[in-house]
PDB file of N, CA and C in Angstrom:
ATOM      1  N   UNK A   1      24.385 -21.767 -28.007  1.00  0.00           N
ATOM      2  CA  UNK A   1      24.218 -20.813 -26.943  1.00  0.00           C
ATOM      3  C   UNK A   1      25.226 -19.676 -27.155  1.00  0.00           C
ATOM      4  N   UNK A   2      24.658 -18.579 -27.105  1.00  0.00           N
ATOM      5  CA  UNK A   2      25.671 -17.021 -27.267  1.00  0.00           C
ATOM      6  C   UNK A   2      26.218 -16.920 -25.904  1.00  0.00           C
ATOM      7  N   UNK A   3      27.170 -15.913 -25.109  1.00  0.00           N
ATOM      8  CA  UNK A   3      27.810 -15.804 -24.280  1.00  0.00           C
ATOM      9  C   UNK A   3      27.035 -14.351 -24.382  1.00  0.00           C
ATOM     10  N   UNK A   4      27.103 -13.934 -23.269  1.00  0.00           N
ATOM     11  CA  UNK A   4      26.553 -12.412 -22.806  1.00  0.00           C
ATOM     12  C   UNK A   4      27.307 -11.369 -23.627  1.00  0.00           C
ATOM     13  N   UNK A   5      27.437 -10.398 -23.993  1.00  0.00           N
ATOM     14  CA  UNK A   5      28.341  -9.080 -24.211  1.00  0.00           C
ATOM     15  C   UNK A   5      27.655  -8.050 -23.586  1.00  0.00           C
ATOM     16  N   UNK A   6      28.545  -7.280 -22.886  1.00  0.00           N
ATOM     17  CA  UNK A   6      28.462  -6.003 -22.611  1.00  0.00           C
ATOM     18  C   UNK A   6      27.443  -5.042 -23.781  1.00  0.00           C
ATOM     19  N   UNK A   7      26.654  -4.180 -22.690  1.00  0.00           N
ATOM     20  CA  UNK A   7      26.281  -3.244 -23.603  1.00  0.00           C
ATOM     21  C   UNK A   7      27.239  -2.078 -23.718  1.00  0.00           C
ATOM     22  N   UNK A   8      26.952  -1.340 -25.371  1.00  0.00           N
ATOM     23  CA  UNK A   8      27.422  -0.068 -25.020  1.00  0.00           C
ATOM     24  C   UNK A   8      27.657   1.007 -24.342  1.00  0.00           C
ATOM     25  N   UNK A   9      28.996   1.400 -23.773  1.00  0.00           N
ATOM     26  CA  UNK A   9      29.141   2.191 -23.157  1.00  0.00           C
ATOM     27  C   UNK A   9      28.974   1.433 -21.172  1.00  0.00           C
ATOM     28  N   UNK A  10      28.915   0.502 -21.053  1.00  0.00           N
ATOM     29  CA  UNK A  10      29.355  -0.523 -20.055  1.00  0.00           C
ATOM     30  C   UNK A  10      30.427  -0.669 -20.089  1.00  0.00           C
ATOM     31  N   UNK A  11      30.768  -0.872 -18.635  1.00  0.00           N
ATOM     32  CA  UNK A  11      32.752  -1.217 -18.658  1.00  0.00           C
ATOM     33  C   UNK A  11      32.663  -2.740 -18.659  1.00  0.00           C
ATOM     34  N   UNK A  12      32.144  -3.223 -18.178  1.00  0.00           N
ATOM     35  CA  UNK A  12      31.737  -4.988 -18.079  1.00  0.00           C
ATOM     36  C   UNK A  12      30.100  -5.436 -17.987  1.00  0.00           C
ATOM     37  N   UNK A  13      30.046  -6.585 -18.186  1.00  0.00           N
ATOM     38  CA  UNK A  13      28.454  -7.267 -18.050  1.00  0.00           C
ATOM     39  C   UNK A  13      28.403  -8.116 -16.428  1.00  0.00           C
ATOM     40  N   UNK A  14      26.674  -7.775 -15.881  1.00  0.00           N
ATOM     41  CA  UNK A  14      26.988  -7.730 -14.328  1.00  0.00           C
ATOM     42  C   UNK A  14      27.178  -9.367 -13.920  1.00  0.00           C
ATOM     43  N   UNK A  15      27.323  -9.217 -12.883  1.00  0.00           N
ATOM     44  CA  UNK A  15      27.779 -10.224 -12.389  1.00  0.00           C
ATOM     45  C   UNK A  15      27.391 -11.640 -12.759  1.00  0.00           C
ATOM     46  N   UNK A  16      26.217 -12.070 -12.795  1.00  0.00           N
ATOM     47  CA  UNK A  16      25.792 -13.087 -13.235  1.00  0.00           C
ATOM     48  C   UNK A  16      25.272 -13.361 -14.556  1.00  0.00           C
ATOM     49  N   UNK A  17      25.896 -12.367 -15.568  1.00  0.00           N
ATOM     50  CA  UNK A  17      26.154 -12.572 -17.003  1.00  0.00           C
ATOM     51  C   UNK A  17      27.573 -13.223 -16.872  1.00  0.00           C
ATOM     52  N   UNK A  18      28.468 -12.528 -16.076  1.00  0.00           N
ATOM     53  CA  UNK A  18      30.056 -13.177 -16.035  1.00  0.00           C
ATOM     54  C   UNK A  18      30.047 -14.676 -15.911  1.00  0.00           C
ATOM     55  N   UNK A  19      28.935 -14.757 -14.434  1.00  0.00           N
ATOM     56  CA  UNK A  19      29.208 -15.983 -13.950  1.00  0.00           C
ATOM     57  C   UNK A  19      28.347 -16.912 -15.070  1.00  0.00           C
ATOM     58  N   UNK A  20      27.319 -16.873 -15.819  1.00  0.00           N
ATOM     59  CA  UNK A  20      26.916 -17.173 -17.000  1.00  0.00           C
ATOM     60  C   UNK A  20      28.143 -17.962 -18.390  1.00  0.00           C
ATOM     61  N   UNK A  21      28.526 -16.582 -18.705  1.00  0.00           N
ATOM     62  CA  UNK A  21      30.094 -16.656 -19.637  1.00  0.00           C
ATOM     63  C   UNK A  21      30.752 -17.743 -19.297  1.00  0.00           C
ATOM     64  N   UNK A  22      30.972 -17.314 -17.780  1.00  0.00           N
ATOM     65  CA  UNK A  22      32.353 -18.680 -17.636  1.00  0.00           C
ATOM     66  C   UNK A  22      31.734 -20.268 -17.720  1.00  0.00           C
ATOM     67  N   UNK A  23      30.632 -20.335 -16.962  1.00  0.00           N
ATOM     68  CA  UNK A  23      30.129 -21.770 -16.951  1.00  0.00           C
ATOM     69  C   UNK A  23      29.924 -22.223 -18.697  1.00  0.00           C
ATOM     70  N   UNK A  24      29.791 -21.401 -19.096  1.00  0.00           N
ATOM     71  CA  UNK A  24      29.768 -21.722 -20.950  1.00  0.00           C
ATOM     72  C   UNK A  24      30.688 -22.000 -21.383  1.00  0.00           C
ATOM     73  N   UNK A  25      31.890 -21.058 -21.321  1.00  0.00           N
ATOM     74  CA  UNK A  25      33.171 -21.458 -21.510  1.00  0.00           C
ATOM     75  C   UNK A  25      33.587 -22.699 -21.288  1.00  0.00           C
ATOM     76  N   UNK A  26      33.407 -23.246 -20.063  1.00  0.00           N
ATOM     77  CA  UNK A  26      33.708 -24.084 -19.388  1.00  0.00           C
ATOM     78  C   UNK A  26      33.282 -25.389 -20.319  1.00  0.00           C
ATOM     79  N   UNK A  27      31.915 -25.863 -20.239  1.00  0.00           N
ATOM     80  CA  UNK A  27      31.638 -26.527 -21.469  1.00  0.00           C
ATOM     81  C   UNK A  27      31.521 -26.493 -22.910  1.00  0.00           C
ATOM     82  N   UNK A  28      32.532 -25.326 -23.230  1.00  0.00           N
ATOM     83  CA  UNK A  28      32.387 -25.229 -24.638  1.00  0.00           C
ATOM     84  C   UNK A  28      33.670 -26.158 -24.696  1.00  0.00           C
ATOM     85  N   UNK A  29      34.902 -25.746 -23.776  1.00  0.00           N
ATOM     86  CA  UNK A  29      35.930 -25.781 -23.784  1.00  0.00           C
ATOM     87  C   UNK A  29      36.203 -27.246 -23.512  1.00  0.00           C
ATOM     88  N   UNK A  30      35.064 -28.301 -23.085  1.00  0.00           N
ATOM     89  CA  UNK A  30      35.116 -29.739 -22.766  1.00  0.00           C
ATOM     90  C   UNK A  30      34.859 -30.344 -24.476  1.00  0.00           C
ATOM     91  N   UNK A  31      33.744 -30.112 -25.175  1.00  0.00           N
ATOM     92  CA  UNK A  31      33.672 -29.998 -26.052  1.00  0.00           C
ATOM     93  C   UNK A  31      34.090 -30.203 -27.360  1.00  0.00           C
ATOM     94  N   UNK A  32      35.342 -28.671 -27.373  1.00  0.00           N
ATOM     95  CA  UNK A  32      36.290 -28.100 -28.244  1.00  0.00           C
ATOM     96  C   UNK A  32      37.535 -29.750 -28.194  1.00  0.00           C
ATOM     97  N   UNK A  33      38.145 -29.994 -26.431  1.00  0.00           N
ATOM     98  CA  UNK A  33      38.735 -30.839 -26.391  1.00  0.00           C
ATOM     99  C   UNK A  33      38.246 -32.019 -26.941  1.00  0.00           C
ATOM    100  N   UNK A  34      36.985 -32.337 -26.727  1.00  0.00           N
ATOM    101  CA  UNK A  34      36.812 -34.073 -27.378  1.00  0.00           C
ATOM    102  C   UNK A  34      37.172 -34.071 -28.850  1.00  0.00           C
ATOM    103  N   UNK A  35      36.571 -32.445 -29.645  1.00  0.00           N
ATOM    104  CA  UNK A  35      36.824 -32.575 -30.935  1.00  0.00           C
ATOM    105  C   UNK A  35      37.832 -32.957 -31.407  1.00  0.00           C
ATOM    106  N   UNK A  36      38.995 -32.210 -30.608  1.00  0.00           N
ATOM    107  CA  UNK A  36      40.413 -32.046 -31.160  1.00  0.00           C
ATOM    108  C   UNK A  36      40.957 -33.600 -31.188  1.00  0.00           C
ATOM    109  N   UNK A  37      40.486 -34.214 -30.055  1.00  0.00           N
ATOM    110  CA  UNK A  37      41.155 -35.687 -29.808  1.00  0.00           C
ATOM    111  C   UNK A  37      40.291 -36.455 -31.027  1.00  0.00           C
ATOM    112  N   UNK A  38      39.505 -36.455 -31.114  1.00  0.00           N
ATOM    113  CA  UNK A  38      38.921 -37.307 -32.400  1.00  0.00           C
ATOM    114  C   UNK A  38      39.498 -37.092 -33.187  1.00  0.00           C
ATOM    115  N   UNK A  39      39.882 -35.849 -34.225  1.00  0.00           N
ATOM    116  CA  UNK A  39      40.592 -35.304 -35.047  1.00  0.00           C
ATOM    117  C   UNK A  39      41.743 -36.096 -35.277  1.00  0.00           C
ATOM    118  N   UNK A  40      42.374 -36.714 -34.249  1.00  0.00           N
ATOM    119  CA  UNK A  40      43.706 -37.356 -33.880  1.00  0.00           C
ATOM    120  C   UNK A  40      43.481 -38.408 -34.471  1.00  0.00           C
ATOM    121  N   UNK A  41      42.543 -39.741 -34.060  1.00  0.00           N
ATOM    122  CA  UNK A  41      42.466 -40.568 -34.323  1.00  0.00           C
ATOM    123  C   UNK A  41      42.852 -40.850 -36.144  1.00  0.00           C
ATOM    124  N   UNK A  42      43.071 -42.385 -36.338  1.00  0.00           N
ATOM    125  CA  UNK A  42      43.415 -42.704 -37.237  1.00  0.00           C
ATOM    126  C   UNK A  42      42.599 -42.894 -37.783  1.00  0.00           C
ATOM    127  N   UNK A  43      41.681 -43.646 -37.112  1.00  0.00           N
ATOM    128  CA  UNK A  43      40.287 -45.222 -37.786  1.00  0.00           C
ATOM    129  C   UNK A  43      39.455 -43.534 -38.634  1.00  0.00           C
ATOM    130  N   UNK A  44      39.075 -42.055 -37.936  1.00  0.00           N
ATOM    131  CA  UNK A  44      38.250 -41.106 -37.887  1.00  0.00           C
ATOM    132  C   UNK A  44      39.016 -40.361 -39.401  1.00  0.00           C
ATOM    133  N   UNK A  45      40.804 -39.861 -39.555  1.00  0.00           N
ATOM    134  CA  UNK A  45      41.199 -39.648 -40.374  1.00  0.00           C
ATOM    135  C   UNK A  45      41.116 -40.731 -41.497  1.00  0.00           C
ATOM    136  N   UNK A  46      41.261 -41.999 -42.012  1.00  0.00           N
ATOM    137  CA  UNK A  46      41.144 -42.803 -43.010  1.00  0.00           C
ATOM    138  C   UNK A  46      39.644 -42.776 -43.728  1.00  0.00           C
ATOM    139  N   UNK A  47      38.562 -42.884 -42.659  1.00  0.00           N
ATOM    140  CA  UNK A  47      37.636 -43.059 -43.269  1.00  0.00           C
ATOM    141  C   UNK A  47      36.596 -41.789 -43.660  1.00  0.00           C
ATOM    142  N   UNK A  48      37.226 -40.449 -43.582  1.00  0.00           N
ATOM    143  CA  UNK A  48      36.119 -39.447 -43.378  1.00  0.00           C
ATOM    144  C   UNK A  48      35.752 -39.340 -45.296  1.00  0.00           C
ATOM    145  N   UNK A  49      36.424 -39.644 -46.089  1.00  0.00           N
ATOM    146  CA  UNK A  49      36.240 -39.169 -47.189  1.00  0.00           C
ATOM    147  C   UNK A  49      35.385 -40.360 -47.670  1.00  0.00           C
ATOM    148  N   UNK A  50      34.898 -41.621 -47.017  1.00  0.00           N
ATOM    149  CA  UNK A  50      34.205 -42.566 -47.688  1.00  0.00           C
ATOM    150  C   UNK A  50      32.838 -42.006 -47.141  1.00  0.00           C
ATOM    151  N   UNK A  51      31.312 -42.323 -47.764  1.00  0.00           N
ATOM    152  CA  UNK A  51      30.283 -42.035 -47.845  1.00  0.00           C
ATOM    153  C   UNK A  51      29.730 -41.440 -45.694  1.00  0.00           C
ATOM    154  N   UNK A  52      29.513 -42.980 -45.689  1.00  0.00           N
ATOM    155  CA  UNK A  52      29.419 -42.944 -44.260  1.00  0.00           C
ATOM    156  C   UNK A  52      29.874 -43.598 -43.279  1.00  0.00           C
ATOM    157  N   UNK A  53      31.486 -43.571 -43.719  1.00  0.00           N
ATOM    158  CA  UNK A  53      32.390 -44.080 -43.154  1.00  0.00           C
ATOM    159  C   UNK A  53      32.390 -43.388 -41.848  1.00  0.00           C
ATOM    160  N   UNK A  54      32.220 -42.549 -41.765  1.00  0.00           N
ATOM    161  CA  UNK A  54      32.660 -41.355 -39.989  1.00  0.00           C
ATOM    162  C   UNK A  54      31.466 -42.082 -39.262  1.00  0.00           C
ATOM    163  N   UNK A  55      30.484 -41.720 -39.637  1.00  0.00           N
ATOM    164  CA  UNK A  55      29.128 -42.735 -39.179  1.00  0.00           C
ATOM    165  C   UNK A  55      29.246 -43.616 -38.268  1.00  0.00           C
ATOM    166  N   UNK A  56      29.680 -45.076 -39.159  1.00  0.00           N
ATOM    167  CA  UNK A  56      30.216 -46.547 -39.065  1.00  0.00           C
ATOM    168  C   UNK A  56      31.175 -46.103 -37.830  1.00  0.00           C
ATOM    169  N   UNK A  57      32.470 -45.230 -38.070  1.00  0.00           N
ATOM    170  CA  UNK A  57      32.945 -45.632 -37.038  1.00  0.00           C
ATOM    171  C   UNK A  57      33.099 -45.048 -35.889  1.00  0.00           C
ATOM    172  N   UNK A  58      31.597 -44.055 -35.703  1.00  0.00           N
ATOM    173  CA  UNK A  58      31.678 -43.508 -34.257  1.00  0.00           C
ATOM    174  C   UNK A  58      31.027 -44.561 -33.578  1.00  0.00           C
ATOM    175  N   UNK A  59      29.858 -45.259 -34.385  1.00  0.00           N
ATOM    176  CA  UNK A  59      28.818 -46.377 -34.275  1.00  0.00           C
ATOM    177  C   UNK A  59      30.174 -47.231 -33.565  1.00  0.00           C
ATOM    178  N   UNK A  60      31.340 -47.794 -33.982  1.00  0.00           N
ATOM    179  CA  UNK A  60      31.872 -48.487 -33.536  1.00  0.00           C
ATOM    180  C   UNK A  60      32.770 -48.111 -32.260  1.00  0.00           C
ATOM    181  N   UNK A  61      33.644 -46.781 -32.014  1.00  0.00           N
ATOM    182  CA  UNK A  61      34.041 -46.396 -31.238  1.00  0.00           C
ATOM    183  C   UNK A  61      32.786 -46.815 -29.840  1.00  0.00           C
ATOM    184  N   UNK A  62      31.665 -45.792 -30.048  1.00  0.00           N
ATOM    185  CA  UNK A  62      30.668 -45.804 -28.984  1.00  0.00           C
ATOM    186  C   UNK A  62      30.490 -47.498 -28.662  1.00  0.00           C
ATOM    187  N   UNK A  63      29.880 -48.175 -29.006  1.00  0.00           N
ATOM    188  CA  UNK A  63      30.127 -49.962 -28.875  1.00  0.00           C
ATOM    189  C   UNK A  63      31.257 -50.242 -27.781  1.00  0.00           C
ATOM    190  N   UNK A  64      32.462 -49.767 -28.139  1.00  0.00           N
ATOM    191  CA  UNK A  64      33.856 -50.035 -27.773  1.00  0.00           C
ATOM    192  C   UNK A  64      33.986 -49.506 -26.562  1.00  0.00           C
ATOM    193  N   UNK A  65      33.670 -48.135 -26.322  1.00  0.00           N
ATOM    194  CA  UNK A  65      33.695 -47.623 -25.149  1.00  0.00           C
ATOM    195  C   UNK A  65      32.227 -48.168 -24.397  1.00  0.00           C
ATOM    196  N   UNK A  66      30.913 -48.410 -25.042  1.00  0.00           N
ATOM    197  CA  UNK A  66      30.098 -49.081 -23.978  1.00  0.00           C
ATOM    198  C   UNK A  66      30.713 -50.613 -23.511  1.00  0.00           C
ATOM    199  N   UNK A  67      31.184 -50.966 -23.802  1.00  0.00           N
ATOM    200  CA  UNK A  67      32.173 -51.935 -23.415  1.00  0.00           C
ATOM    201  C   UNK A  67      32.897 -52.313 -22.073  1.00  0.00           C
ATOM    202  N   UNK A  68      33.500 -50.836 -22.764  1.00  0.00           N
ATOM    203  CA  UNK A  68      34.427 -50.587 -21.216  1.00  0.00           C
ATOM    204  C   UNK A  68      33.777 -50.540 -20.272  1.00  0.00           C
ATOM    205  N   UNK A  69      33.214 -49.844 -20.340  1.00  0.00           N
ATOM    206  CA  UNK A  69      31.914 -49.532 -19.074  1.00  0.00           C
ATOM    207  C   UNK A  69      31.374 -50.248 -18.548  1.00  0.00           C
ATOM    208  N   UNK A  70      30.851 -51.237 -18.855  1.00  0.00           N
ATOM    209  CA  UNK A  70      30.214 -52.361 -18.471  1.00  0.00           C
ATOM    210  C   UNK A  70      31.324 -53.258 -18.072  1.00  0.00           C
ATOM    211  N   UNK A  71      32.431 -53.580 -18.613  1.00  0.00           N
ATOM    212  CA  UNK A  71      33.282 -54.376 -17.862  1.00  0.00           C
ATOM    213  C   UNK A  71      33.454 -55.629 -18.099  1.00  0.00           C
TER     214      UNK A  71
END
């Protein structure tokens, strides 16, 4: 999804292009965060260079957290 821009020679885009923008932002920016925290992980850094190691262990993360959930 693109974010609105102003046209030329506009000082801003109207109102509900703004209010558009931000709600995007908003979930880009939920997003951006999960990436960064995966990034972190260890199990995600060790295995990214094996075939379909990243695969395997989102397959396993997701398992782990349906887990939790259920209780």
């Amino acid at each position: 999804m693109i974010p609105h821009r102003r046209s030329k020679g506009q000082a801003e885009p109207p109102g509900w292009q703004q209010e558009h923008n931000r709600s995007h932002e908003q979930v880009r920016a939920r997003a951006e965060h999960a990436f960064a925290r995966m990034k972190g992980w260890t199990i995600l850094r060790d295995c990214r260079l094996e075939g379909d190691g990243v695969h395997h262990a989102m397959l396993g993360i997701a398992r782990l957290h349906n887990l939790a959930l259920v209780g």
